[in-house]
PDB file of N, CA and C in Angstrom:
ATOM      1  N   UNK A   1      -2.487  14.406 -16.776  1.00  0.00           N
ATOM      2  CA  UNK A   1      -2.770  15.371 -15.735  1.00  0.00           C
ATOM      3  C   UNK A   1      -3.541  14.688 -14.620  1.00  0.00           C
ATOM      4  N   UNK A   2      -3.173  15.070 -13.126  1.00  0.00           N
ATOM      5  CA  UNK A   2      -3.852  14.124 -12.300  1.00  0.00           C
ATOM      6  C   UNK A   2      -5.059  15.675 -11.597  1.00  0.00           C
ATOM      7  N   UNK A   3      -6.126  14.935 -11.452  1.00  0.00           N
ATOM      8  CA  UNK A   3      -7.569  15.202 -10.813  1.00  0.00           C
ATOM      9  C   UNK A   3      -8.447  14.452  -9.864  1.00  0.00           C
ATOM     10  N   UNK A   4      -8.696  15.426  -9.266  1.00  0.00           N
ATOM     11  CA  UNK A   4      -9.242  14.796  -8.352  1.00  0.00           C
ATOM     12  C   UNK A   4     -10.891  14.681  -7.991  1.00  0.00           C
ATOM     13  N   UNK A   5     -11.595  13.368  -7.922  1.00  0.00           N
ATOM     14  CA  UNK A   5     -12.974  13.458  -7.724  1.00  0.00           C
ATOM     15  C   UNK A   5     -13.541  14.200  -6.932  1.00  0.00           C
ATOM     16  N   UNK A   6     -14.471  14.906  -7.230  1.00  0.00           N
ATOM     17  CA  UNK A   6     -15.230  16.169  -6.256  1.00  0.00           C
ATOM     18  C   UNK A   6     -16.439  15.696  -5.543  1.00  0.00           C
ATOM     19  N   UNK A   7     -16.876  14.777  -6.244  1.00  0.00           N
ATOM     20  CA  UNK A   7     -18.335  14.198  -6.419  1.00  0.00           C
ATOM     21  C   UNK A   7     -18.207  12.495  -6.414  1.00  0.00           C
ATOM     22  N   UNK A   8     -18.864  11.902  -5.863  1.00  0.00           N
ATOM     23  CA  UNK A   8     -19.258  10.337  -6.484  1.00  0.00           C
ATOM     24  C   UNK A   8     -19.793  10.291  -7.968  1.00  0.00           C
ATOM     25  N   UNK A   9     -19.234   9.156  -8.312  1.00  0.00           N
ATOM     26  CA  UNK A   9     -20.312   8.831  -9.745  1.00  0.00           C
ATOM     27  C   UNK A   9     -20.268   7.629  -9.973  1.00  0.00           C
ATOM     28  N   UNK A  10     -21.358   6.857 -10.134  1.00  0.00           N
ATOM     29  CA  UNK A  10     -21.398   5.793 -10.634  1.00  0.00           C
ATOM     30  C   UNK A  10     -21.670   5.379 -11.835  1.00  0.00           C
ATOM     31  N   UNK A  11     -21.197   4.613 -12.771  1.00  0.00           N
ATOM     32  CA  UNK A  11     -20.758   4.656 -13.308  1.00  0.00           C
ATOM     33  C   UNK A  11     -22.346   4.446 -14.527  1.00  0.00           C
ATOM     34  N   UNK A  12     -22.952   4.416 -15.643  1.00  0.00           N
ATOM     35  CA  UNK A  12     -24.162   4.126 -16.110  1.00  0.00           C
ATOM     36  C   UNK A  12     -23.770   2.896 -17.707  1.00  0.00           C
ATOM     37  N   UNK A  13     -23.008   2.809 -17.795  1.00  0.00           N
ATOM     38  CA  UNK A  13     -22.270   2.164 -19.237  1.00  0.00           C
ATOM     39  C   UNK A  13     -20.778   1.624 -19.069  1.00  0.00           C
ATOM     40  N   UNK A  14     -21.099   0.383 -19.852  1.00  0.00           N
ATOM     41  CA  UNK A  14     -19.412  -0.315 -19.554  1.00  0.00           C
ATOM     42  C   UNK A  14     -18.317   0.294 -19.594  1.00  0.00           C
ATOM     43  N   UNK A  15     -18.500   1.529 -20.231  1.00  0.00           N
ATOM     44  CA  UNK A  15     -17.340   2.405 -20.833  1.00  0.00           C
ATOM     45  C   UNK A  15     -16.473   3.551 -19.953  1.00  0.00           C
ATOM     46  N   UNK A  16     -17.367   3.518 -18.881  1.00  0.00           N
ATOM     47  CA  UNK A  16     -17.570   4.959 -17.694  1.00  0.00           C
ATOM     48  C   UNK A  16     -16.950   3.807 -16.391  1.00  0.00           C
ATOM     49  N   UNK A  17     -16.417   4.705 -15.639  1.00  0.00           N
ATOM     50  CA  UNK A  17     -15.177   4.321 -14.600  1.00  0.00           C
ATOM     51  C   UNK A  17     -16.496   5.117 -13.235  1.00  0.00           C
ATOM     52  N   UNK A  18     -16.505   4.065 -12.316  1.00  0.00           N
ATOM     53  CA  UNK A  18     -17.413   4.904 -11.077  1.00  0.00           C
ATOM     54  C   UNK A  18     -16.245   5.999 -10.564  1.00  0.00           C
ATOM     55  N   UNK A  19     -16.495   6.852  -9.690  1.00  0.00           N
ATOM     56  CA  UNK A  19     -15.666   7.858  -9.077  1.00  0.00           C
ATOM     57  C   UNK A  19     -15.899   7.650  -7.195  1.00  0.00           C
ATOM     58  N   UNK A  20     -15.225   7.815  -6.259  1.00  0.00           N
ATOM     59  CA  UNK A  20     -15.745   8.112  -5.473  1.00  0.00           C
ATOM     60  C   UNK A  20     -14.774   9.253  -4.836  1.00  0.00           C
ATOM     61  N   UNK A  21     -15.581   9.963  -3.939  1.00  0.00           N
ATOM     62  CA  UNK A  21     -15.055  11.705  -3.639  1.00  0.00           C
ATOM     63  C   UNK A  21     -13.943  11.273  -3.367  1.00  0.00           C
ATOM     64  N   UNK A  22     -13.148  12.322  -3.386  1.00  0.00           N
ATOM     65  CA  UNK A  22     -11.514  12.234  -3.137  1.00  0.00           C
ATOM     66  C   UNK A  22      -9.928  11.727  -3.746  1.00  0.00           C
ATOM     67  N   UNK A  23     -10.983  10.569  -4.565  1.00  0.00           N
ATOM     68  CA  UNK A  23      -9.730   9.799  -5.277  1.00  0.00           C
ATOM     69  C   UNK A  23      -9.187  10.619  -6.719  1.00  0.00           C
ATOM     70  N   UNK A  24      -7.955  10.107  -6.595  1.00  0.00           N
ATOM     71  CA  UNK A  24      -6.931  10.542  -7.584  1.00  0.00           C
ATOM     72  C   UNK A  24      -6.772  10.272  -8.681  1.00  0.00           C
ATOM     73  N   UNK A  25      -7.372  10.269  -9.977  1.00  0.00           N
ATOM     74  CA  UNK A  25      -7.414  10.281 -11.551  1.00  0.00           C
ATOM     75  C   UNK A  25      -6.143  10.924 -12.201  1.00  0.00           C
ATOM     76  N   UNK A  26      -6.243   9.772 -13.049  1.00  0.00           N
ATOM     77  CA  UNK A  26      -5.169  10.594 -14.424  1.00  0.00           C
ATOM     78  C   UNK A  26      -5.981  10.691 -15.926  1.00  0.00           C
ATOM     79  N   UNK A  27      -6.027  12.154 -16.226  1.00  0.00           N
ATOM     80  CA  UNK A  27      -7.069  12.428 -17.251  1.00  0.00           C
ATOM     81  C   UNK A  27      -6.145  12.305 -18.321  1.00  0.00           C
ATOM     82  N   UNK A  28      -6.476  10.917 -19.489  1.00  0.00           N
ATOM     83  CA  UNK A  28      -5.436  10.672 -20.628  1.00  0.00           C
ATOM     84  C   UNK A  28      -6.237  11.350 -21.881  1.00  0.00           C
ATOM     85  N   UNK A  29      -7.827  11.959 -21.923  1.00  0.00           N
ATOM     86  CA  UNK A  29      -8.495  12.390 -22.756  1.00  0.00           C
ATOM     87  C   UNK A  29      -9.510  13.027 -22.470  1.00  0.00           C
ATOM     88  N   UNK A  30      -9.570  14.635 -23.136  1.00  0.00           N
ATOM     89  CA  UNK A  30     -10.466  15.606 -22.879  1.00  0.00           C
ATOM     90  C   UNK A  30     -11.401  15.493 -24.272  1.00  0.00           C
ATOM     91  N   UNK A  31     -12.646  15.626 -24.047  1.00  0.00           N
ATOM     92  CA  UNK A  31     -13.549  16.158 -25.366  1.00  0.00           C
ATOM     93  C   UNK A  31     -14.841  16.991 -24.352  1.00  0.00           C
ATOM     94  N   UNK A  32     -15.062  17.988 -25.978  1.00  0.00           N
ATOM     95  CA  UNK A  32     -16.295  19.404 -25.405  1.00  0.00           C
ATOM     96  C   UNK A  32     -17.111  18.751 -24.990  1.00  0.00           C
ATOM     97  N   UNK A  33     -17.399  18.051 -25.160  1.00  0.00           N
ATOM     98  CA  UNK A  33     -18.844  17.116 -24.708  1.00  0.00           C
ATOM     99  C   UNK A  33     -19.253  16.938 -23.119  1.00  0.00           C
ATOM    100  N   UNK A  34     -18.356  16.945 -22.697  1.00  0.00           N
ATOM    101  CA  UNK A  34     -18.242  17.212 -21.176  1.00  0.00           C
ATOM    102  C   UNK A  34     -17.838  15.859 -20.346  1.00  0.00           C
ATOM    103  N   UNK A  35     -16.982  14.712 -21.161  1.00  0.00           N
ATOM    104  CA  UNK A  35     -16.593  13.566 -21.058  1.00  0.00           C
ATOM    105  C   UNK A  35     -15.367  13.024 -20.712  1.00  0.00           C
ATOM    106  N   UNK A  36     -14.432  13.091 -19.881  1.00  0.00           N
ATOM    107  CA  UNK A  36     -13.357  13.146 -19.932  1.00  0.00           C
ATOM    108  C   UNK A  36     -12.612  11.546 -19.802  1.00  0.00           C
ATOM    109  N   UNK A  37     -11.415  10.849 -20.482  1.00  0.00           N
ATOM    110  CA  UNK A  37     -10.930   9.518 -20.685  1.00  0.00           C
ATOM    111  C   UNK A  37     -10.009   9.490 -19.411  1.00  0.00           C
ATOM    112  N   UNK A  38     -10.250   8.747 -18.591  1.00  0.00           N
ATOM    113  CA  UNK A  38     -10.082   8.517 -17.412  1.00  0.00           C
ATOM    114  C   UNK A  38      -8.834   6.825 -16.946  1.00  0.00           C
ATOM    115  N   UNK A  39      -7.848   7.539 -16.112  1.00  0.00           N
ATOM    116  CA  UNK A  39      -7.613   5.946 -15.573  1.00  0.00           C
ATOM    117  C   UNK A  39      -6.944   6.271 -14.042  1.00  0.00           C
ATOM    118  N   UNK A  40      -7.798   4.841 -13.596  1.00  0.00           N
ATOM    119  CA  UNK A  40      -7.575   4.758 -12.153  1.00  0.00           C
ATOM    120  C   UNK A  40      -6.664   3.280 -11.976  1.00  0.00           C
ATOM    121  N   UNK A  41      -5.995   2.968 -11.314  1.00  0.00           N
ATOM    122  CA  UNK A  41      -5.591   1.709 -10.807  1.00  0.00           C
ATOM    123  C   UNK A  41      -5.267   1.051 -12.006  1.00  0.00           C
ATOM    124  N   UNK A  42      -5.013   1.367 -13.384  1.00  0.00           N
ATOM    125  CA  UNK A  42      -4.869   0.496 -14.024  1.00  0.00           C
ATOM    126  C   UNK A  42      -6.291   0.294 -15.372  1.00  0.00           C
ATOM    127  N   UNK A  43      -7.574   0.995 -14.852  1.00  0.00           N
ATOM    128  CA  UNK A  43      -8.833   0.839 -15.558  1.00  0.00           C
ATOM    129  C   UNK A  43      -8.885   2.084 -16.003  1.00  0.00           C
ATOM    130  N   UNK A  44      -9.304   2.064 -17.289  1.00  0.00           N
ATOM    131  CA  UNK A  44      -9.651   3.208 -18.067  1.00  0.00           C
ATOM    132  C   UNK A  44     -11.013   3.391 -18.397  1.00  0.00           C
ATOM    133  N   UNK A  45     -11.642   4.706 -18.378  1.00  0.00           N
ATOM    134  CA  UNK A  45     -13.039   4.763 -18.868  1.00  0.00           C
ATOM    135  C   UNK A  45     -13.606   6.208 -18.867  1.00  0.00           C
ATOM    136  N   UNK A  46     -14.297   6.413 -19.117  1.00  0.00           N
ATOM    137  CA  UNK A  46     -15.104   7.618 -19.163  1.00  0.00           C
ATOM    138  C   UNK A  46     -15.943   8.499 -17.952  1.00  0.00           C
ATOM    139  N   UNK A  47     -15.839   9.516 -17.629  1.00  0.00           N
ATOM    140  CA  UNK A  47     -16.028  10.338 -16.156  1.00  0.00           C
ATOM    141  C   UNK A  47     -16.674  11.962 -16.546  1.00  0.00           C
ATOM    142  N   UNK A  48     -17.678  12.061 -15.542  1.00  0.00           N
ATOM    143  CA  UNK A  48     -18.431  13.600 -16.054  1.00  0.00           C
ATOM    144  C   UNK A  48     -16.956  14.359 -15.909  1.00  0.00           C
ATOM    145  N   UNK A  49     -16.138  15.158 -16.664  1.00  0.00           N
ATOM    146  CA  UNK A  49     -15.501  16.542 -16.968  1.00  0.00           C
ATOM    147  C   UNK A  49     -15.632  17.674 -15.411  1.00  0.00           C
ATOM    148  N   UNK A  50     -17.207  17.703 -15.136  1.00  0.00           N
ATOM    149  CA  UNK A  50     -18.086  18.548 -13.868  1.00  0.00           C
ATOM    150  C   UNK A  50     -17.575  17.840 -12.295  1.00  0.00           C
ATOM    151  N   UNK A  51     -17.375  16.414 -12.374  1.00  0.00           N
ATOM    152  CA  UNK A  51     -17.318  15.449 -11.252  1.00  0.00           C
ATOM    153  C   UNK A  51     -15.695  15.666 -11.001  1.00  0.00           C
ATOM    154  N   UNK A  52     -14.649  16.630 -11.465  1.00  0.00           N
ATOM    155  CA  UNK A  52     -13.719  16.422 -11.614  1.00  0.00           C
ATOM    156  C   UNK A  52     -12.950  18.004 -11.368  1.00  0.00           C
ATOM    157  N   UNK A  53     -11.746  17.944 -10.226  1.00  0.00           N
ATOM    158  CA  UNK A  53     -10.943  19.194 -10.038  1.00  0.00           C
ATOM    159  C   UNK A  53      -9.761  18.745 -10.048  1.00  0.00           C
ATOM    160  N   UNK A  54      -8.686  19.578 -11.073  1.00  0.00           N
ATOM    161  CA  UNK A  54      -7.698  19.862 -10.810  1.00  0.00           C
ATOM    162  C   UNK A  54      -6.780  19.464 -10.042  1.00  0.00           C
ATOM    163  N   UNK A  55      -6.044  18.262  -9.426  1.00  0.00           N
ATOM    164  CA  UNK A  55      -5.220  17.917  -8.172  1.00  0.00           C
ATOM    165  C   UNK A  55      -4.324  18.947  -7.773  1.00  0.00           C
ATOM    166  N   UNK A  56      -4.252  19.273  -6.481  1.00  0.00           N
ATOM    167  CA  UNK A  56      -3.399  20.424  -6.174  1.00  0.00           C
ATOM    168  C   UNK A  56      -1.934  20.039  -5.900  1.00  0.00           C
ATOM    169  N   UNK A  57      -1.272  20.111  -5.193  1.00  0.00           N
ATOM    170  CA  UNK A  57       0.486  19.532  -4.899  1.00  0.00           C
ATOM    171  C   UNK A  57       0.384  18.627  -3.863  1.00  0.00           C
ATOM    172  N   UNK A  58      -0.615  18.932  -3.068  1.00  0.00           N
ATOM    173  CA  UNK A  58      -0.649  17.703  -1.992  1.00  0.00           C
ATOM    174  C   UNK A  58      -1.070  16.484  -1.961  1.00  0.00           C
ATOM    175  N   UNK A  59      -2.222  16.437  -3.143  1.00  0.00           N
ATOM    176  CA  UNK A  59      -2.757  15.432  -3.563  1.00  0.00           C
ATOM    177  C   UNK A  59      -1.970  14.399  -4.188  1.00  0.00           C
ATOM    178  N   UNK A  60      -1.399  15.348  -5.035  1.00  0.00           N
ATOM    179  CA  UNK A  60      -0.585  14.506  -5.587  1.00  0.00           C
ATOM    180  C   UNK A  60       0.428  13.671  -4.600  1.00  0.00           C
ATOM    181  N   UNK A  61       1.297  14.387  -3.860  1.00  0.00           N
ATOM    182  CA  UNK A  61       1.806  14.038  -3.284  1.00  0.00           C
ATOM    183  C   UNK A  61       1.655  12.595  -2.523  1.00  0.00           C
ATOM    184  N   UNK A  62       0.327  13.128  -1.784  1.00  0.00           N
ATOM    185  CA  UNK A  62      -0.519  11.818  -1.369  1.00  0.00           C
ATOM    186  C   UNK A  62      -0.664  10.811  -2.224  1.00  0.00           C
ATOM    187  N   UNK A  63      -1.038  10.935  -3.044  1.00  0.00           N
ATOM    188  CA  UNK A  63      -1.464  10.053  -4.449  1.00  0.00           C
ATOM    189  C   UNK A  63      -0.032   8.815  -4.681  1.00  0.00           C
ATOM    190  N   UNK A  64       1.266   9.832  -4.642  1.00  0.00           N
ATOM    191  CA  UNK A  64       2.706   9.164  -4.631  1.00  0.00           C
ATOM    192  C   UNK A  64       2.995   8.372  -3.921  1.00  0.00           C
ATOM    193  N   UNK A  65       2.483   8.605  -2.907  1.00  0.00           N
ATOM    194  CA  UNK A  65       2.691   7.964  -1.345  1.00  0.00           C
ATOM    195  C   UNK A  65       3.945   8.659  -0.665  1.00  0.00           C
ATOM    196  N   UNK A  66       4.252   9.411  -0.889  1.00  0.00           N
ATOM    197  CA  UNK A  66       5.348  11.106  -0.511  1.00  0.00           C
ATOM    198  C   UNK A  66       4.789  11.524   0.865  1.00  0.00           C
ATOM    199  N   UNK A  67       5.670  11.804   2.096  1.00  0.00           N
ATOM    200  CA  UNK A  67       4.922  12.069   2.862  1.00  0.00           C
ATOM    201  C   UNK A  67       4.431  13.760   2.697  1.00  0.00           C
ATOM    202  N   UNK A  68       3.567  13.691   3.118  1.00  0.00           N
ATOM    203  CA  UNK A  68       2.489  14.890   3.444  1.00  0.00           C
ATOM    204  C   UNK A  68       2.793  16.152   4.238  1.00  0.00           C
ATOM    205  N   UNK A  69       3.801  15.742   4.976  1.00  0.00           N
ATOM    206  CA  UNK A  69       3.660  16.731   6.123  1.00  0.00           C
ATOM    207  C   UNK A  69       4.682  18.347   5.478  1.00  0.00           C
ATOM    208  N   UNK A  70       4.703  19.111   6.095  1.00  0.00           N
ATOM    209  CA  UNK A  70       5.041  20.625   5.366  1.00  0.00           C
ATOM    210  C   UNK A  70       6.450  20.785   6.210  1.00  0.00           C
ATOM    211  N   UNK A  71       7.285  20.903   5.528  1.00  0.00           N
ATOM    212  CA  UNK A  71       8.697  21.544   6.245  1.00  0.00           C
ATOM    213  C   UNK A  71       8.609  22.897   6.869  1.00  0.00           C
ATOM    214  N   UNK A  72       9.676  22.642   7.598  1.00  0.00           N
ATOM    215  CA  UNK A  72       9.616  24.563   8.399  1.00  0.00           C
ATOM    216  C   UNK A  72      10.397  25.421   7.244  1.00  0.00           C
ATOM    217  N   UNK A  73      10.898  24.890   5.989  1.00  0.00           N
ATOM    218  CA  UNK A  73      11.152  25.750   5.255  1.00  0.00           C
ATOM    219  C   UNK A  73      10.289  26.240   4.339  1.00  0.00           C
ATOM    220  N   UNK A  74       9.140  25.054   4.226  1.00  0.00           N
ATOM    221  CA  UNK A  74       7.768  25.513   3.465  1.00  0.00           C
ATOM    222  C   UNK A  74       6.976  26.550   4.458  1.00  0.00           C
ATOM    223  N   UNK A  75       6.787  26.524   5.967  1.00  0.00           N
ATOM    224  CA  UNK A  75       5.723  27.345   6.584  1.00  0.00           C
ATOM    225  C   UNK A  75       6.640  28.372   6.886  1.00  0.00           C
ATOM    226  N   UNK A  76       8.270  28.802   6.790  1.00  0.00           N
ATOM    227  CA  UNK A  76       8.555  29.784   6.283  1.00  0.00           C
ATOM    228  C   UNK A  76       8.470  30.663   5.751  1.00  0.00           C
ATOM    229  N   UNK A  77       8.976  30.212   4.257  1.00  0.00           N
ATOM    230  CA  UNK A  77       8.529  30.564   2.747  1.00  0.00           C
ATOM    231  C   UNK A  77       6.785  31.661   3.318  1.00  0.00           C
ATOM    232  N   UNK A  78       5.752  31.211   3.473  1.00  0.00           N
ATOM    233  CA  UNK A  78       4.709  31.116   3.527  1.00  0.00           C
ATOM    234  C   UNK A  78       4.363  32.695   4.257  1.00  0.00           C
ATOM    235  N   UNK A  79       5.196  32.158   5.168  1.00  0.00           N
ATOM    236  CA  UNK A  79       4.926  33.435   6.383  1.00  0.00           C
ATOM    237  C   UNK A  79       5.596  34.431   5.932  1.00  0.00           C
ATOM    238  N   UNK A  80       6.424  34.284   5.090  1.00  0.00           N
ATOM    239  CA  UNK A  80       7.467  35.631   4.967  1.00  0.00           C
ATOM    240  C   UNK A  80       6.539  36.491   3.852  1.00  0.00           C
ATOM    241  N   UNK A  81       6.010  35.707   2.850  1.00  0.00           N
ATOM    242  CA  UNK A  81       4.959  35.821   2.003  1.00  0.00           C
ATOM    243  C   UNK A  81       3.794  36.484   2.362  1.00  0.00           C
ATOM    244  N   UNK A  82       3.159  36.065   3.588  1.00  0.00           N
ATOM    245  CA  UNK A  82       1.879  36.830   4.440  1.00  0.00           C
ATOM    246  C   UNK A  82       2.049  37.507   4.581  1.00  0.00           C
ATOM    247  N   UNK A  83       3.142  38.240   5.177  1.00  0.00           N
ATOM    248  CA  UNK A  83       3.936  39.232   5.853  1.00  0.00           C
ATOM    249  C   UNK A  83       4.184  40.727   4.689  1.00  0.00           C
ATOM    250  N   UNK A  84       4.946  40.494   3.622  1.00  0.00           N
ATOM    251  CA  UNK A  84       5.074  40.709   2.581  1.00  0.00           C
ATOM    252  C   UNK A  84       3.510  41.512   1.782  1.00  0.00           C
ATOM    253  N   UNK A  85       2.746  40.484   1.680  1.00  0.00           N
ATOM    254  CA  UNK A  85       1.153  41.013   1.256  1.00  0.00           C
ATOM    255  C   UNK A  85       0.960  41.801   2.311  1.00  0.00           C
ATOM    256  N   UNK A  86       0.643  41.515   3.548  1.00  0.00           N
ATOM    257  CA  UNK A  86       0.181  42.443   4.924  1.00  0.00           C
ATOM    258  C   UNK A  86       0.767  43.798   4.493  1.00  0.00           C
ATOM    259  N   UNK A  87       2.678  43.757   4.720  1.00  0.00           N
ATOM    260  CA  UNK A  87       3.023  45.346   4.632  1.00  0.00           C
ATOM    261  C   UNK A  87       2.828  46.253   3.143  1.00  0.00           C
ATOM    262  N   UNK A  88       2.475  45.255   1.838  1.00  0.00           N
ATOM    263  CA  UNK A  88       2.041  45.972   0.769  1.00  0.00           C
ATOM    264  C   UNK A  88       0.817  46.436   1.193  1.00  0.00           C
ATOM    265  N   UNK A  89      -0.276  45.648   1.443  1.00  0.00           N
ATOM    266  CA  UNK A  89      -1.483  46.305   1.667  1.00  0.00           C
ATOM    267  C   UNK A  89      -1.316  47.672   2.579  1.00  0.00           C
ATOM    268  N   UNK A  90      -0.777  47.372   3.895  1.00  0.00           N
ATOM    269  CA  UNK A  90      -0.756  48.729   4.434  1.00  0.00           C
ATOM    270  C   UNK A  90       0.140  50.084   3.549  1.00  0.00           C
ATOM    271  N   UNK A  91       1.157  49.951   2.935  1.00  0.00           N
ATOM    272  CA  UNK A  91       1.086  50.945   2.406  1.00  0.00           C
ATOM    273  C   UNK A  91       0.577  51.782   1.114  1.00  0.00           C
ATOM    274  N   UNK A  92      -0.174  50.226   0.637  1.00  0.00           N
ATOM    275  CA  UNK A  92      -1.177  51.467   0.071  1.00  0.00           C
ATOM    276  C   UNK A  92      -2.236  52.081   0.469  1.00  0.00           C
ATOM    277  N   UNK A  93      -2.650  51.776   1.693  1.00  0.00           N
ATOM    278  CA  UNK A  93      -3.683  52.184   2.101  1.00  0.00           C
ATOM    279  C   UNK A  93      -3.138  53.389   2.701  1.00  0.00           C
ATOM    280  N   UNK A  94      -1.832  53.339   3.377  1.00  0.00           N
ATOM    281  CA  UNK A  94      -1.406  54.831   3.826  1.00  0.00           C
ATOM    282  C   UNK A  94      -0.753  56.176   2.482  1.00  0.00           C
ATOM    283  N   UNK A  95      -0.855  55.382   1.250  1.00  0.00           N
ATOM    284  CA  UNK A  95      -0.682  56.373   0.317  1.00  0.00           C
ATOM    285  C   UNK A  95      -1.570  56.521  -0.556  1.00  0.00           C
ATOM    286  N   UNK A  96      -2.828  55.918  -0.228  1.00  0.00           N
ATOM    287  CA  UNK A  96      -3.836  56.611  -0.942  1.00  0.00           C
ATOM    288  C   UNK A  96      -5.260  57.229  -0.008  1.00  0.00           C
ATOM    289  N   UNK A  97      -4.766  57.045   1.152  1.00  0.00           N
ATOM    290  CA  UNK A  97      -5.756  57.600   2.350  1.00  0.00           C
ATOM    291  C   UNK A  97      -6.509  58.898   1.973  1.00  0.00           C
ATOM    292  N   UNK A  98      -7.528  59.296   2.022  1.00  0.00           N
ATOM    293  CA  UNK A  98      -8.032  61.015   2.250  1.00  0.00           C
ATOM    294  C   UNK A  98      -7.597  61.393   3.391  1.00  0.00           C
ATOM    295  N   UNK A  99      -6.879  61.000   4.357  1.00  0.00           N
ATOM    296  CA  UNK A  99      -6.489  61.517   5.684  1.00  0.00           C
ATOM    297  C   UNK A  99      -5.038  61.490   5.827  1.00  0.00           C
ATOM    298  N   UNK A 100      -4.567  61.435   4.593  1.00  0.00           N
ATOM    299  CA  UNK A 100      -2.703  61.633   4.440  1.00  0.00           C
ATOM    300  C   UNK A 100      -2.489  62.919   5.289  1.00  0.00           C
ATOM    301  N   UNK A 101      -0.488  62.819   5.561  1.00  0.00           N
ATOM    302  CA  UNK A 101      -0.195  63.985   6.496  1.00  0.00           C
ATOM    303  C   UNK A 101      -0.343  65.398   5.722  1.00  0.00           C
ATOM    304  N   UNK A 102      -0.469  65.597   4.710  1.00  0.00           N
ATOM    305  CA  UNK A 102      -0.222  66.841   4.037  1.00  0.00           C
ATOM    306  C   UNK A 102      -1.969  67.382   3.738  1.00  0.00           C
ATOM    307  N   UNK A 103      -3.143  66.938   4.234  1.00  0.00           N
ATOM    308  CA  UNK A 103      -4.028  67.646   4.245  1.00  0.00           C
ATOM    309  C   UNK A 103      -4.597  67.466   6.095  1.00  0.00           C
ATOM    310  N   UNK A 104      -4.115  67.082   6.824  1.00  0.00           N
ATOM    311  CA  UNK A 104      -4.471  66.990   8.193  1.00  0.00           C
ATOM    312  C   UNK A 104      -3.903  68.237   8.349  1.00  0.00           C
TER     313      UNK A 104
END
């Protein structure tokens, strides 16, 4: 699973991988302890669990070396979607109003 550094960390034991904000991890081992088995570039080691989010699609992307940029079929998609939430919200707000047409 790839993650991404939130935080710097340097590293305190041979065993622990430094972090710096932004970069792209692949987490090969989780334990409760709050320790997670880490590899970057090729080096494996140990990383705070806390110092560490989730990579989203772009990151990754980035991470691939994939370009980045968003198609007009992605800011499409997107808008039709906004649009979609917008006219749900308004009608529930016009069918659960106290000022509906049948008590005006």
């Amino acid at each position: 699973e790839k993650y991404t550094a939130i935080y710097p960390y340097a590293a305190r034991d041979q065993d622990e991988i430094d972090l710096e904000r932004g970069m792209t991890v692949e987490v090969i081992q989780k334990n409760l302890e709050g320790w997670w088995k880490i590899r970057y570039q090729g080096k494996e080691g140990w990383a705070p669990a806390s110092y560490l989010k989730k990579a989203d699609i772009l990151s990754q992307k980035m991470a691939a070396g994939a370009p980045v940029h968003a198609s007009t079929n992605d800011l499409d998609v997107a808008c039709k979607q906004q649009n979609a939430n917008k006219e749900n919200k308004e009608n529930q707000r016009d069918r659960f109003s106290p000022f509906s047409e049948s008590k005006r």
